[in-house]
Protein backbone atom coordinates (compact mmCIF):
# COMPACT_ATOMS: atom_id res chain seq x y z
CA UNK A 1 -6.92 11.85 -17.27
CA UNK A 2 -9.28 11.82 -20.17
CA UNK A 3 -12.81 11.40 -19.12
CA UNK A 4 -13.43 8.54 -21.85
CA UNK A 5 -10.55 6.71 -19.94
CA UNK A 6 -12.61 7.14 -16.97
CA UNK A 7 -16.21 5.73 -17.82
CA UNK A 8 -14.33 2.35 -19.80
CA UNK A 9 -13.16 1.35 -16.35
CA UNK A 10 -16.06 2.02 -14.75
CA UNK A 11 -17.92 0.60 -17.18
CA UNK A 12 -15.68 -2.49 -16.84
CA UNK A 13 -15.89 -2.60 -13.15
CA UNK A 14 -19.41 -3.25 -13.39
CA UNK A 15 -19.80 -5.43 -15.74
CA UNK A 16 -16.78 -7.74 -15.13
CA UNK A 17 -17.83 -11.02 -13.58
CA UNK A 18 -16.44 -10.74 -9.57
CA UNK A 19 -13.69 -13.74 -8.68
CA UNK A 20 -15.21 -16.23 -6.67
CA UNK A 21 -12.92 -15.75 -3.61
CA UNK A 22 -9.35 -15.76 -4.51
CA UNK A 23 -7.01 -17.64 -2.06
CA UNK A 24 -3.95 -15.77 -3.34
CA UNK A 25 -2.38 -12.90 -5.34
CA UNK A 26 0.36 -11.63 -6.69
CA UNK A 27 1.39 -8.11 -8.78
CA UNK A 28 3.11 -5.39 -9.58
CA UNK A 29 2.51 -2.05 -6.97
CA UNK A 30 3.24 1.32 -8.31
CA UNK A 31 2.96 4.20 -6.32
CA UNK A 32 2.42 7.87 -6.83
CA UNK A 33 4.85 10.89 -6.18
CA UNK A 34 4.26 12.43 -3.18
CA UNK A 35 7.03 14.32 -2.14
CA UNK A 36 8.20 12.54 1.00
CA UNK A 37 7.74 8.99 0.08
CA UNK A 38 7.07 8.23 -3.47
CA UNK A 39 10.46 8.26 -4.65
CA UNK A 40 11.34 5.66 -2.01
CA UNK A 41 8.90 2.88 -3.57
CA UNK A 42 8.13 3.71 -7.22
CA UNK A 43 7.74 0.19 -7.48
CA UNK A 44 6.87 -2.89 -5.23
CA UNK A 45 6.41 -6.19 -4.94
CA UNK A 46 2.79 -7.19 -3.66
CA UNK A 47 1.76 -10.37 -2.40
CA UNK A 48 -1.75 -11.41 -0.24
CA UNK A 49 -3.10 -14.73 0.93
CA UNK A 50 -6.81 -14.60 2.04
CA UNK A 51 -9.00 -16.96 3.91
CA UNK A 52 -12.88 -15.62 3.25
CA UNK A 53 -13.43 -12.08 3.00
CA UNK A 54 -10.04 -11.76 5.00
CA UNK A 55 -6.62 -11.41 3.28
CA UNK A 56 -3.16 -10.82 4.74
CA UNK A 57 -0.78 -8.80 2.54
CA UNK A 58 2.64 -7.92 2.16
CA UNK A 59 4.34 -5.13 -0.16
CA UNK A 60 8.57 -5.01 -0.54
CA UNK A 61 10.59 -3.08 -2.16
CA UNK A 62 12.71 -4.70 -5.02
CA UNK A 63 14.70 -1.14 -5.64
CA UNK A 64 16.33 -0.98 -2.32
CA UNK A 65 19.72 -1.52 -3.33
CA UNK A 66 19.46 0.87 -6.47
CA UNK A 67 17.51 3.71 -3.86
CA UNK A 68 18.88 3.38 -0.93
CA UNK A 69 15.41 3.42 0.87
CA UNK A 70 12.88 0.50 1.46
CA UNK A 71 9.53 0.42 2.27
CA UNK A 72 7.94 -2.39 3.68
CA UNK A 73 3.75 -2.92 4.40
CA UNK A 74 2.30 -5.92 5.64
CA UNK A 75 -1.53 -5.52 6.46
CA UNK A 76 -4.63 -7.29 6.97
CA UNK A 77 -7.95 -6.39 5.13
CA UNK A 78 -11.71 -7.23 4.66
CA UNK A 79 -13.29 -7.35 1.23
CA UNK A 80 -16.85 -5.71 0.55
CA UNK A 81 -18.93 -4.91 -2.75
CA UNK A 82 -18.26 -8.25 -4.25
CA UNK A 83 -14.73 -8.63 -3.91
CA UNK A 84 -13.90 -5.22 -5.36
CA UNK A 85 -13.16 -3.36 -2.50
CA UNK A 86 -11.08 -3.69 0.67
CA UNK A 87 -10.88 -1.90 3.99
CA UNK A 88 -7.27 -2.12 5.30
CA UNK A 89 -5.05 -1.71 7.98
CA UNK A 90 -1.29 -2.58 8.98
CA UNK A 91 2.16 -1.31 9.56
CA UNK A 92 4.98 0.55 7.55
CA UNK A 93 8.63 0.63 7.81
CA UNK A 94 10.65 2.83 6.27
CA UNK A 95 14.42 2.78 6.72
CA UNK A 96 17.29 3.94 4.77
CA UNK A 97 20.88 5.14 4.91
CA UNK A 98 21.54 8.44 7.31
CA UNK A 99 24.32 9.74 9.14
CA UNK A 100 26.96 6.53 9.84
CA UNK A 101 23.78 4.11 10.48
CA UNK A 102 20.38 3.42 9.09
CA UNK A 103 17.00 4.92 9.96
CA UNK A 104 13.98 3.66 10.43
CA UNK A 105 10.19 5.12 10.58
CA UNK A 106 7.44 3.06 11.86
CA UNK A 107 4.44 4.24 10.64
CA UNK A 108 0.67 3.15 11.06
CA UNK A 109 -1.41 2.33 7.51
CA UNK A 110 -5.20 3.00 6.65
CA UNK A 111 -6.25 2.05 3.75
CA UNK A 112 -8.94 0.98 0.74
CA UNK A 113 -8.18 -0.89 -2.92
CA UNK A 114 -10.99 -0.69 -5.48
CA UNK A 115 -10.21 -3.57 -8.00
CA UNK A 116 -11.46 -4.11 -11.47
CA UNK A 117 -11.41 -7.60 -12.81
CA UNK A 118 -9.91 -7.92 -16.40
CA UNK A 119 -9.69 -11.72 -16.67
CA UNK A 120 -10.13 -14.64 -14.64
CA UNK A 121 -6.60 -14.52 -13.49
CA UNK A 122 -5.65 -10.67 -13.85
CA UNK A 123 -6.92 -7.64 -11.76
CA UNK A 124 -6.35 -4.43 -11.95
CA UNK A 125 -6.37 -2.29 -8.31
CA UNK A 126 -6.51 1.26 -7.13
CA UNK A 127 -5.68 2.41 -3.59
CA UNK A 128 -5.28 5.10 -1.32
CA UNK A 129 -3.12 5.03 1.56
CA UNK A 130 -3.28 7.10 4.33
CA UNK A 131 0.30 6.55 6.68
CA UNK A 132 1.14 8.35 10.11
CA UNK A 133 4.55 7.71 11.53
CA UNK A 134 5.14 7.07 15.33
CA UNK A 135 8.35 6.10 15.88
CA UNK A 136 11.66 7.14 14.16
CA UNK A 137 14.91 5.89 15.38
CA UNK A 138 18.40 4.95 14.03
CA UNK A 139 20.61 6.69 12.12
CA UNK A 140 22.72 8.48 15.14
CA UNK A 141 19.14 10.66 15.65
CA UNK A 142 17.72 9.78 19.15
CA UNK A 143 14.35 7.88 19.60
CA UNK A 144 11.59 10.10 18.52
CA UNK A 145 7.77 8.66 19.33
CA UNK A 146 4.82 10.87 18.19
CA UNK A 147 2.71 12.14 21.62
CA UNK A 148 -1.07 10.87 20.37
CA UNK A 149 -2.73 12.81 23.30
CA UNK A 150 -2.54 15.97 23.17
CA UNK A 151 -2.12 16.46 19.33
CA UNK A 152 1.08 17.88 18.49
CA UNK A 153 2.31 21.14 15.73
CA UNK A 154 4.59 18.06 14.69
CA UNK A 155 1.71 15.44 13.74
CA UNK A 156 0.72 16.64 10.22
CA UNK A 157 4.15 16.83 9.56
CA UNK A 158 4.26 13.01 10.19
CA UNK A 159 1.26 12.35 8.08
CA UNK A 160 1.05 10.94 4.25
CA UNK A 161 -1.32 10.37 1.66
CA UNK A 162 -0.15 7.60 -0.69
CA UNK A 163 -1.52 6.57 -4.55
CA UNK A 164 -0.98 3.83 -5.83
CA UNK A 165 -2.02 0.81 -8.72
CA UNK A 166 -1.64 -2.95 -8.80
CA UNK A 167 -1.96 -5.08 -11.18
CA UNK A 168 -2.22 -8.49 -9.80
CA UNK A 169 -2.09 -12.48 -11.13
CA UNK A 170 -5.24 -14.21 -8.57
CA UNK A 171 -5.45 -17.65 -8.53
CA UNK A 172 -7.78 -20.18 -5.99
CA UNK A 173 -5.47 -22.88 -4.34
């Protein structure tokens, strides 16, 4: 990316007035390519309610029925810096057709979203995701839970880093 491209959104993030608490949102998520997950949810459906410097959010998949796969996130957060960025956790489920059933992996989400206002109503947000599955099941495969303690050869197998961009309509109810 071109370095100019770089210091206009910084430059923006800083001197773009910060919302005054935003009860809601709602936006477009686009995520990155990585190569296990990121043609599962090129695109998503993101929607948060927040109470404070708390919000609640939940990401689905619209292209489920073109893909095949879903992915669905719901997580809770805490906003710091002003309102432009949150500290995240929550839960992932992937599922999808395999073998004569469908399969599912629960995973666990960490996360942070850097946000840059660009209007009143319209934000623009950057995240990382960092996912670790636990539990996969379904799908004629047996029950497979990750063992925590010890660490296992098969836990960075299980692991994920996730990019993605939102761009979001905010609004105070």
């Amino acid at each position: 990316m071109c370095p100019w491209v770089l210091a206009a959104v910084a430059c923006l993030a800083v001197v773009a007035p910060a919302h005054a608490d935003p009860s809601w949102r709602a936006g477009l998520d686009v995520h990155g390519t990585d190569a296990a997950y990121g043609g599962r949810r090129p695109l998503g459906v993101a929607a948060g309610l927040r109470c404070g410097a708390t919000e609640g959010g939940v990401v689905v998949d619209p292209l489920v029925f073109a893909l095949g796969w879903e992915m669905l996130d719901v997580t809770a957060g805490r906003w710091f810096a002003d309102d432009r960025i949150e500290l995240l956790a929550g839960w992932r489920q992937l599922s999808g057709r395999f073998g004569t059933g469908r399969r599912y992996d629960e995973a666990v989400l960490l996360g942070a979203d850097w946000v840059v206002p660009l209007s009143r109503r319209f934000r623009l947000g950057f995240g990382l995701e960092f996912q670790t599955s636990i539990w996969r099941h379904g799908g004629d495969i047996s029950s497979d839970t990750i063992a925590v303690f010890p660490v296992t050869t098969d836990l960075p197998e299980r692991m994920s880093l996730l990019l993605h961009a939102r761009f979001e309509l905010t609004g105070i109810l």
